[in-house]
N, C-alpha and C. Protein backbone atom coordinates (compact mmCIF):
# COMPACT_ATOMS: atom_id res chain seq x y z
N UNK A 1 124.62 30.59 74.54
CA UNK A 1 124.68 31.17 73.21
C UNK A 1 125.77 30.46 72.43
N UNK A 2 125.47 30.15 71.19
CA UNK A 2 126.20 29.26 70.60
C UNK A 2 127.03 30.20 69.24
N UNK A 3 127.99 30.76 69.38
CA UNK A 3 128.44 31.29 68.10
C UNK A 3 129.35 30.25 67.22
N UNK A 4 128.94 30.95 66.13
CA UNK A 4 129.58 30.53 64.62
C UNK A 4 130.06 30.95 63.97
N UNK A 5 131.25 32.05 64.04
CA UNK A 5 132.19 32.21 63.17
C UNK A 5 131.75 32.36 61.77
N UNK A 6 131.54 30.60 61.15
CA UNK A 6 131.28 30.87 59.79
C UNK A 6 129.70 31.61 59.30
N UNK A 7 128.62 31.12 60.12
CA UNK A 7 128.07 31.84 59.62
C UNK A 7 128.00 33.35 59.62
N UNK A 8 128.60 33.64 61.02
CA UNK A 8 128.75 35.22 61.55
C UNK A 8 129.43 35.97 60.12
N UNK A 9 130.40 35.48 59.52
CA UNK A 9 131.10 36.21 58.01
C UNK A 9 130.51 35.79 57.02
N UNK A 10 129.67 34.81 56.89
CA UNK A 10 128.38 34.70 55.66
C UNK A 10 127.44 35.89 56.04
N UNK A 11 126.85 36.43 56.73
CA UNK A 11 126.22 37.29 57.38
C UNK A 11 126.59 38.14 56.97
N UNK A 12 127.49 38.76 57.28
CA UNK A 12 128.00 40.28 57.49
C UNK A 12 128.67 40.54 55.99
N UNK A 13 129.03 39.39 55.19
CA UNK A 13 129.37 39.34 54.10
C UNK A 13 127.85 39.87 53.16
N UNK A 14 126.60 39.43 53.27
CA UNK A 14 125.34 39.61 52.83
C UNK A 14 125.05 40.67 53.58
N UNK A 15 124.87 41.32 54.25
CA UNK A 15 124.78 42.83 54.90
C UNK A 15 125.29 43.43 54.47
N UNK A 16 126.63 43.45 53.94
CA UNK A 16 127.45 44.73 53.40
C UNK A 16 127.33 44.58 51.72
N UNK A 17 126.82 43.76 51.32
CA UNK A 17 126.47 43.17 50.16
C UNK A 17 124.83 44.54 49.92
N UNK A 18 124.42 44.14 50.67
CA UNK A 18 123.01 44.87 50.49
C UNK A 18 123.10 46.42 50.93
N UNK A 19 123.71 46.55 52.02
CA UNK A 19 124.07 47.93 51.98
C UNK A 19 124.68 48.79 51.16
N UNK A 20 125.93 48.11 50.10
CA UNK A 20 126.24 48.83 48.99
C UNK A 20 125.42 48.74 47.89
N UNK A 21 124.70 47.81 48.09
CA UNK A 21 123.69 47.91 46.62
C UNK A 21 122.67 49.10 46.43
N UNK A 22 122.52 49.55 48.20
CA UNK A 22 121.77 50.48 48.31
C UNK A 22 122.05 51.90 48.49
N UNK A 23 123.28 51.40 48.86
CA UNK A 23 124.25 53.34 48.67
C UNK A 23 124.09 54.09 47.77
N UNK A 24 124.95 53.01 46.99
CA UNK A 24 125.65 53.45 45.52
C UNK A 24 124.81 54.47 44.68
N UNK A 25 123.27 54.07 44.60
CA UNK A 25 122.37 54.74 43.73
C UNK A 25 122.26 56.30 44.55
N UNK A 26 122.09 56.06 46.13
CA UNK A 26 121.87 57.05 46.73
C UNK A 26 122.93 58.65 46.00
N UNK A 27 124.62 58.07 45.63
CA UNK A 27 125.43 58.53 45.71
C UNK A 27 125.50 59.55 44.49
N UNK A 28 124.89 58.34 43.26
CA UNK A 28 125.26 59.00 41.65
C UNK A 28 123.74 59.88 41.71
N UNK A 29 124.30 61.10 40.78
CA UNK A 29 123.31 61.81 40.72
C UNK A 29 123.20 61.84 39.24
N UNK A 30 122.06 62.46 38.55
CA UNK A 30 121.80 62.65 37.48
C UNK A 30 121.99 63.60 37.14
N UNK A 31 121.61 63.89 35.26
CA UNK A 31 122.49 65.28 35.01
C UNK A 31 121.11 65.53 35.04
N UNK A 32 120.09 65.88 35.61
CA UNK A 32 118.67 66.92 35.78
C UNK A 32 119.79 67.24 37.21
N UNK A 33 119.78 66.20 38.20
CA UNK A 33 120.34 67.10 39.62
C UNK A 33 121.94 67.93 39.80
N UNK A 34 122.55 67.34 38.47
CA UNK A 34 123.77 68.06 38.51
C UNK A 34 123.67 69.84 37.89
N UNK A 35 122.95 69.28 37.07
CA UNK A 35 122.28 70.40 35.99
C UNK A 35 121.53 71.72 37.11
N UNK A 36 120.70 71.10 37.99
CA UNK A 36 120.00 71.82 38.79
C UNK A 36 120.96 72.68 40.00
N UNK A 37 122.15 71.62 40.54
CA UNK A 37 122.87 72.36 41.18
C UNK A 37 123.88 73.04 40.48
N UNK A 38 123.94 72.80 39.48
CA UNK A 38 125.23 74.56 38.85
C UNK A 38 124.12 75.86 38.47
N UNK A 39 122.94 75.82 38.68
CA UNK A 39 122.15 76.56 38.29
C UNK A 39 122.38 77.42 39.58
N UNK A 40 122.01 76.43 40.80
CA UNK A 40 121.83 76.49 41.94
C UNK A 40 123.05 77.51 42.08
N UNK A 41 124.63 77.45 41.83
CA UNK A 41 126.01 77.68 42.49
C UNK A 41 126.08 78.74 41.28
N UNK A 42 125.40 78.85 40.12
CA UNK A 42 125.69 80.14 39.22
C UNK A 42 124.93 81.62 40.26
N UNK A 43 123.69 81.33 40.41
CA UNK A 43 122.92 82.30 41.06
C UNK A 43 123.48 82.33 42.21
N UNK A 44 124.43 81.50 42.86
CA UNK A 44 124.97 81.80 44.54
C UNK A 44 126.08 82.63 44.19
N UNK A 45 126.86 82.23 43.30
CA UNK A 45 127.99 83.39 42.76
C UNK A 45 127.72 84.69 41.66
N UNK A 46 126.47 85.19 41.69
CA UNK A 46 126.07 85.74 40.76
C UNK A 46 126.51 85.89 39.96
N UNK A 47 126.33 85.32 39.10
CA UNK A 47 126.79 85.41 37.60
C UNK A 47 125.41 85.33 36.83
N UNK A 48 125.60 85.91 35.53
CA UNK A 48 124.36 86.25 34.42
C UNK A 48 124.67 85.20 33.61
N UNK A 49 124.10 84.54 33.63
CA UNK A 49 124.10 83.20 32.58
C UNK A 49 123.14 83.50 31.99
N UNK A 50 122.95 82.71 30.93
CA UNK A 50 122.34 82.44 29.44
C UNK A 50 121.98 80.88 29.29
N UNK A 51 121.27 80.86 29.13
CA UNK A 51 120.49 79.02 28.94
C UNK A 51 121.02 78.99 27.40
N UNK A 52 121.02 77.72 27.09
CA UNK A 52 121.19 77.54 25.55
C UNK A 52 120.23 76.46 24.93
N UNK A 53 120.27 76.00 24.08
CA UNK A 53 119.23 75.11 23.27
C UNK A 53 118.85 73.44 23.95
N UNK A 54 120.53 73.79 24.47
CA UNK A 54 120.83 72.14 25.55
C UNK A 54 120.67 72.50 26.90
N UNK A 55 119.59 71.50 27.37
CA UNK A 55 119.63 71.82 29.06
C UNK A 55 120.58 71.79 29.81
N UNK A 56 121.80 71.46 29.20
CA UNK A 56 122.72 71.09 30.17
C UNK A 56 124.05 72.13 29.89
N UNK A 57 123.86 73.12 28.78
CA UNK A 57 124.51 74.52 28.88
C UNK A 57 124.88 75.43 29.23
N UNK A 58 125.35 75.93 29.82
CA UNK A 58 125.13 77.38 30.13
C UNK A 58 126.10 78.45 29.46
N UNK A 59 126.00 79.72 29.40
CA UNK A 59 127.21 80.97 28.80
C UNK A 59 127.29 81.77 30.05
N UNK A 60 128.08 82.51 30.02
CA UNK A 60 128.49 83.50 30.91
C UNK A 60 129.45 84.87 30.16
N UNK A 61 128.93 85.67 29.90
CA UNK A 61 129.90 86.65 29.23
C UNK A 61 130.74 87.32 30.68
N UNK A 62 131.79 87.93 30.48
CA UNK A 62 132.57 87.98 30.96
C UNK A 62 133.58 89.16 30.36
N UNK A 63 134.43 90.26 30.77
CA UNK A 63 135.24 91.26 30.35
C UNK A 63 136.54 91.18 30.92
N UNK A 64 137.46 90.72 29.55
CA UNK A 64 138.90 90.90 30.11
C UNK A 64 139.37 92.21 29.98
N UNK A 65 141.09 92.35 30.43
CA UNK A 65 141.47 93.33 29.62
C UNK A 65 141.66 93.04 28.13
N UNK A 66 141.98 91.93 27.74
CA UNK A 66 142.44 92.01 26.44
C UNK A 66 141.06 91.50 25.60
N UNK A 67 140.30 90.46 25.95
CA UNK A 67 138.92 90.47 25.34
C UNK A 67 138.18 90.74 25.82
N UNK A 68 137.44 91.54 24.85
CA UNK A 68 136.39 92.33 25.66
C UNK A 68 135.23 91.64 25.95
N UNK A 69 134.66 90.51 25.38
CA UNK A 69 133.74 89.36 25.70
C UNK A 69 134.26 88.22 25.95
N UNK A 70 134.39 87.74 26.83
CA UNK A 70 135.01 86.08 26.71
C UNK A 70 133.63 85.51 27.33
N UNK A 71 133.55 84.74 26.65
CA UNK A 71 132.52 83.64 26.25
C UNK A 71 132.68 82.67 27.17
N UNK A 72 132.50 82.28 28.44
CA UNK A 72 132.60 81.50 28.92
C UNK A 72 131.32 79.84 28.85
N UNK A 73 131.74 79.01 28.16
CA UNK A 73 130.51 77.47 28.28
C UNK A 73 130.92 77.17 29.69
N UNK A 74 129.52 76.75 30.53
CA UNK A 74 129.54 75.31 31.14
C UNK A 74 128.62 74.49 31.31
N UNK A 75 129.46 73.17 30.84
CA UNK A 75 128.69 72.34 30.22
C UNK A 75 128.56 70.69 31.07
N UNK A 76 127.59 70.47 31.38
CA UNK A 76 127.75 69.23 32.56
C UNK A 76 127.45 68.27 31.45
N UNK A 77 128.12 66.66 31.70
CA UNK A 77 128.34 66.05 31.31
C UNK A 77 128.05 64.52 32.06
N UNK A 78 128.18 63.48 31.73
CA UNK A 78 127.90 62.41 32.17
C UNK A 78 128.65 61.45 32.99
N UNK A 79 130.07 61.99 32.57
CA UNK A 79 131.04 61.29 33.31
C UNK A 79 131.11 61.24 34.81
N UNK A 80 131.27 60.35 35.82
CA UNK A 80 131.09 60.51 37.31
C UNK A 80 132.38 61.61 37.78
N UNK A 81 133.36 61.08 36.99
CA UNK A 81 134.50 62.04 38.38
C UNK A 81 134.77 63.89 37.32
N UNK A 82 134.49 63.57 36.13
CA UNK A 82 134.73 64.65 35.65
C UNK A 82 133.49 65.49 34.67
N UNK A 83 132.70 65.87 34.98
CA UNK A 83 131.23 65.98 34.82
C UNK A 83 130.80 67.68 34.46
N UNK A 84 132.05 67.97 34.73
CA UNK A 84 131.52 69.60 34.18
C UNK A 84 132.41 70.24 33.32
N UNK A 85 132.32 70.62 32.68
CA UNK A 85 133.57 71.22 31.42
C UNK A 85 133.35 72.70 31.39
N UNK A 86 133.93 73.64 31.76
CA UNK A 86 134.12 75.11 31.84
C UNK A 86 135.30 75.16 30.98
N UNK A 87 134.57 76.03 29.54
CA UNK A 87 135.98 76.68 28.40
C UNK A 87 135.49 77.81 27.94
N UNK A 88 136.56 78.21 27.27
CA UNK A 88 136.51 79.63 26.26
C UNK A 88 136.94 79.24 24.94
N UNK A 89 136.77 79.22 24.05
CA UNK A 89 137.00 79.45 22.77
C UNK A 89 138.07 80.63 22.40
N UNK A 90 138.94 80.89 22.25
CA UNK A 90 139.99 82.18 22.36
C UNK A 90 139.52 82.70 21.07
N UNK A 91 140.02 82.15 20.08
CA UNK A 91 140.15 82.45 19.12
C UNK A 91 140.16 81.40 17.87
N UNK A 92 139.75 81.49 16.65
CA UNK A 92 139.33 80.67 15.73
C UNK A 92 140.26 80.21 14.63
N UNK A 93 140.17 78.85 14.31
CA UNK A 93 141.43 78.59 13.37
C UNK A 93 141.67 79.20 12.59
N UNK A 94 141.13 80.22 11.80
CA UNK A 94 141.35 81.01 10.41
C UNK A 94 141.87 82.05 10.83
N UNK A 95 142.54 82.23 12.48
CA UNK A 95 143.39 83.38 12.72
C UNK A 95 144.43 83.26 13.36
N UNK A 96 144.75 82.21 13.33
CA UNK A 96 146.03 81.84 14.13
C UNK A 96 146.96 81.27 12.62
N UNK A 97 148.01 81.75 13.32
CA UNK A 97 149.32 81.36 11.92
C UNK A 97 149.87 80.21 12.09
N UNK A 98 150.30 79.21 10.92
CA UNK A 98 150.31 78.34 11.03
C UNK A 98 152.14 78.28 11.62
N UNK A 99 152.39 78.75 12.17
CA UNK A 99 153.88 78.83 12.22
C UNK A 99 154.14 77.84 13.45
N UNK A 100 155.70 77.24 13.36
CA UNK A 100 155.99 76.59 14.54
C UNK A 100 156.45 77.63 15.66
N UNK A 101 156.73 79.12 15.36
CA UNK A 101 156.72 79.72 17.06
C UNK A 101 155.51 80.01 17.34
N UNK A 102 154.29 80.45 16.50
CA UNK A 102 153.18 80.50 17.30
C UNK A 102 152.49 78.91 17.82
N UNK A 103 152.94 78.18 17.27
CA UNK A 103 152.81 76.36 18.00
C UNK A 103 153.44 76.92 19.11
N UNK A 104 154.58 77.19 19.68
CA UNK A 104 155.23 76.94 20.77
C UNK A 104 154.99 77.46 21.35
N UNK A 105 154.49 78.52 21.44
CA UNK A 105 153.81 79.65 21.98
C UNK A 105 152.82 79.31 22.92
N UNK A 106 151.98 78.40 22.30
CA UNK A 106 150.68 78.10 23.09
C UNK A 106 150.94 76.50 23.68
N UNK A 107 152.36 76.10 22.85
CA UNK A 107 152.78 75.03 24.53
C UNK A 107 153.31 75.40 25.40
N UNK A 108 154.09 76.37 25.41
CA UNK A 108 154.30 76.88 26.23
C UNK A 108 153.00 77.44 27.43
N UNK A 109 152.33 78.20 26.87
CA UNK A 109 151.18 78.37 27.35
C UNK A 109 150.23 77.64 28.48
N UNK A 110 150.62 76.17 27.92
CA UNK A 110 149.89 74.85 28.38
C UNK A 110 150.71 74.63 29.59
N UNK A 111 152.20 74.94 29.64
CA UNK A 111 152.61 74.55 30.97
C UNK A 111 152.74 76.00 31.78
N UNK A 112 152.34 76.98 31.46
CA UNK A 112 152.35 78.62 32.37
C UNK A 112 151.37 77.73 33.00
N UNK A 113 150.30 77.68 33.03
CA UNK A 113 148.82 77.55 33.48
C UNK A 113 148.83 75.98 34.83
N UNK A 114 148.59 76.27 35.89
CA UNK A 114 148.39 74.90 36.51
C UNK A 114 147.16 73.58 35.90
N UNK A 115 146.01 74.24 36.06
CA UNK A 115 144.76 73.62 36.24
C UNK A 115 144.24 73.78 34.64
N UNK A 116 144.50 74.80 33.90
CA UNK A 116 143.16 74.93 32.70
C UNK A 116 144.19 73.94 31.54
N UNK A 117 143.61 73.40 30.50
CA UNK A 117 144.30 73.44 29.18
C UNK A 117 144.23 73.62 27.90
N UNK A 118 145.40 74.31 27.40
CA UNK A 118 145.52 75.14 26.63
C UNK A 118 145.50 74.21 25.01
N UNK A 119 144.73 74.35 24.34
CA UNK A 119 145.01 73.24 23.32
C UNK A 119 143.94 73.69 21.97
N UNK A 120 143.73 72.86 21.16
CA UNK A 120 142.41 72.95 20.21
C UNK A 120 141.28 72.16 20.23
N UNK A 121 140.43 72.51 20.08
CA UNK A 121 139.00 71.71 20.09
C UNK A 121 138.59 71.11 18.85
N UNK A 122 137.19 70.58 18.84
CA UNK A 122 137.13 69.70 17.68
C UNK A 122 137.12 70.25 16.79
N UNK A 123 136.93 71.51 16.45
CA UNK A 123 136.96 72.21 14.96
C UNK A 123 138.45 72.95 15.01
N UNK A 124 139.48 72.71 16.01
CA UNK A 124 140.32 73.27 15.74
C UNK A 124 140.95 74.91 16.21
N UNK A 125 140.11 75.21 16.88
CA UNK A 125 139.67 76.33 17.16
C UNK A 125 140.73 76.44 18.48
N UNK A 126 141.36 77.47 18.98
CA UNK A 126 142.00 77.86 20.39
C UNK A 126 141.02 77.62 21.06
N UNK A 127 140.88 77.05 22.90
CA UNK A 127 140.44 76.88 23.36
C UNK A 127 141.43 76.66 24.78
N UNK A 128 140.84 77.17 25.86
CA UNK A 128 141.17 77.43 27.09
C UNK A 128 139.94 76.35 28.03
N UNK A 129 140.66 75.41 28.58
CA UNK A 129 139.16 74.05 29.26
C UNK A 129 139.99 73.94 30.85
N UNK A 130 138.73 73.71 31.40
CA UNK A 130 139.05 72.97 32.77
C UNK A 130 137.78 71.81 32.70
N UNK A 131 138.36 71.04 33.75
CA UNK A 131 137.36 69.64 33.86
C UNK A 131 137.08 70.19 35.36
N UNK A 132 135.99 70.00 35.76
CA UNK A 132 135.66 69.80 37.28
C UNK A 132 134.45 68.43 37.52
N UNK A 133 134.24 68.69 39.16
CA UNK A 133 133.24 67.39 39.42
C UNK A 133 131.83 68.45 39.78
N UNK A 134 131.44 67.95 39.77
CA UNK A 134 129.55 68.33 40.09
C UNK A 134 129.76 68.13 41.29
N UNK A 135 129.96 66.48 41.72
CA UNK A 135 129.66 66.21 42.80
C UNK A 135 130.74 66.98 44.07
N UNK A 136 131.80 67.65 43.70
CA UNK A 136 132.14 67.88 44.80
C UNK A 136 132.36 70.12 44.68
N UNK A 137 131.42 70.61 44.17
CA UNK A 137 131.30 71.15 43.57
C UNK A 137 130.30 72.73 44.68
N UNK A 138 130.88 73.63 44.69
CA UNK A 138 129.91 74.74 46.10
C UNK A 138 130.29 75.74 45.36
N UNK A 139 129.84 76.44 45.53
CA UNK A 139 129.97 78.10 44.99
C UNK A 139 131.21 78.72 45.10
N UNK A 140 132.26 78.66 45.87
CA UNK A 140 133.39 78.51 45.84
C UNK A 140 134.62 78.06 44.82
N UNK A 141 134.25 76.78 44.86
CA UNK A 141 134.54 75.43 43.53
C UNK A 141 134.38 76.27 42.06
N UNK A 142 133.56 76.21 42.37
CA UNK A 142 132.83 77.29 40.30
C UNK A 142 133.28 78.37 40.27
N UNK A 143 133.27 79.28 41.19
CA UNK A 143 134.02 80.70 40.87
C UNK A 143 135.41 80.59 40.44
N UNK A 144 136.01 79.38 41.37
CA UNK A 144 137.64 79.57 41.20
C UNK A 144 137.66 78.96 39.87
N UNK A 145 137.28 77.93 39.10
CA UNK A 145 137.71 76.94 38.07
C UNK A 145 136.72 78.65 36.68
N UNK A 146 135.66 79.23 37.43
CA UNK A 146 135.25 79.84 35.78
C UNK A 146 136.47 81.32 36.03
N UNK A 147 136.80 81.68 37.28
CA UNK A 147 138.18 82.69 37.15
C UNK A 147 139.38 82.23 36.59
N UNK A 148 139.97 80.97 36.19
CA UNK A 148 141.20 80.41 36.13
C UNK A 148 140.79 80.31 34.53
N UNK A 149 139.25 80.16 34.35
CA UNK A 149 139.76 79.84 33.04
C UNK A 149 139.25 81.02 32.21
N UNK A 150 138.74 81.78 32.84
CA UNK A 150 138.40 83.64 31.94
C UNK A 150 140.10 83.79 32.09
N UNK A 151 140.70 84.40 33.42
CA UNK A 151 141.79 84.77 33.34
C UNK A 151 142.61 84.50 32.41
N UNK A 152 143.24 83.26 31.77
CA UNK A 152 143.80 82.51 31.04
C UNK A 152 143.99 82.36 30.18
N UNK A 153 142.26 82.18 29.29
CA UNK A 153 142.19 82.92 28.52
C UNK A 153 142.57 84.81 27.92
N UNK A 154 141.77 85.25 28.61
CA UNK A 154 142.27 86.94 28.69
C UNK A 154 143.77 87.18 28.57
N UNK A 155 144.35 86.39 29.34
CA UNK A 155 145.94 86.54 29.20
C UNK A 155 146.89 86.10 28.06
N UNK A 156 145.98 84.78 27.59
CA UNK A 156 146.80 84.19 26.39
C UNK A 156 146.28 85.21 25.12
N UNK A 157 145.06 85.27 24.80
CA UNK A 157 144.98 86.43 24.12
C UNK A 157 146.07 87.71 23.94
N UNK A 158 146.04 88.47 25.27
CA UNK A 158 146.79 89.25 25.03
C UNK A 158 148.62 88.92 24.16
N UNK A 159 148.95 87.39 24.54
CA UNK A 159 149.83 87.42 24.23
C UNK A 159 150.04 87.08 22.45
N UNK A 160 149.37 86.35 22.26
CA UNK A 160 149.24 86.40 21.01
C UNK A 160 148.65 87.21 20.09
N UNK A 161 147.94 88.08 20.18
CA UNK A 161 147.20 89.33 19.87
C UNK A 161 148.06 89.69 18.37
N UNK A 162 149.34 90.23 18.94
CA UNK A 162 150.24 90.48 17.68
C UNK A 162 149.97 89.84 16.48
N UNK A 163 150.20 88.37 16.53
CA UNK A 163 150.57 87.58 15.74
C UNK A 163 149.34 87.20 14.89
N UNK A 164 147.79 87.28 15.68
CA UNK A 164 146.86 86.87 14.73
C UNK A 164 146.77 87.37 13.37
N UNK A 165 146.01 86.43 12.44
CA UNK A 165 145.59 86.77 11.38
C UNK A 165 144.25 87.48 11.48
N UNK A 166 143.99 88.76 10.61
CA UNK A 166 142.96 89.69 10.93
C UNK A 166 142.05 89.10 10.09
């Protein structure tokens, strides 16, 4: 038997060449299958969801102490590592004061909280967000990230409550 070195790592160089070409697709999923498994992990954690106009939506109402509906979105997305967006909407720009302690208030806010963040959305609006992955994602995973961010909400509410504009 005659070995060769060089070709033996031309080889194995083209084998692992073809084997990742063939993984990779195996790996990424689409948002029909990402979409399909939060459907999948809503009904494993029972929760009452609401479909919305976008397939890739969902609502969840929800009862704090301090709001009595919190509105929970989740919304899958395209990105590979961060693909699911679970928020609340707190409260709307035309009720928050424009003051710098209620600013500080809700930076402060931003560092109480580990995981969610506390900030404004594109219209400006209070908003309570977490990012999660699809892919690494069990019924477990979703309960804790849609509790962290009802809670959070519910709580920042209460604290600002005072101060809104009615």
């Amino acid at each position: 038997m005659n070995f060769r070195p060089k070709q033996f790592g031309a080889c194995l160089v083209l084998l692992s060449a073809a084997l990742f070409s063939v993984a990779s697709p195996l790996h990424a999923q689409s948002v029909a299958d990402k979409t399909d498994k939060l459907v999948r992990l809503l009904k494993e954690d029972n929760y009452n969801y609401v479909t919305t106009s976008s397939p890739t939506v969902f609502v969840i109402h929800l009862t704090g102490t301090n709001l009595k509906d919190i509105k929970v979105i989740l919304a899958i997305g395209g990105d590979q590592d961060s693909d699911l967006v679970i928020f609340v909407t707190v409260t709307p720009k035309a009720t928050m004061p424009p003051t710098a302690d209620f600013r500080y208030t809700l930076l402060k806010a931003n560092h109480d909280y580990d995981q969610v963040k506390v900030g404004f959305d594109g219209d400006d609006d209070l908003s309570v967000r977490i990012d999660g992955s699809m892919r690494l994602a069990d019924a477990a995973y979703l309960k804790v990230l849609v509790d962290q961010v009802k809670n959070a909400s519910d709580e920042i509410y209460g604290k600002i409550k005072p101060n809104l504009i009615p």
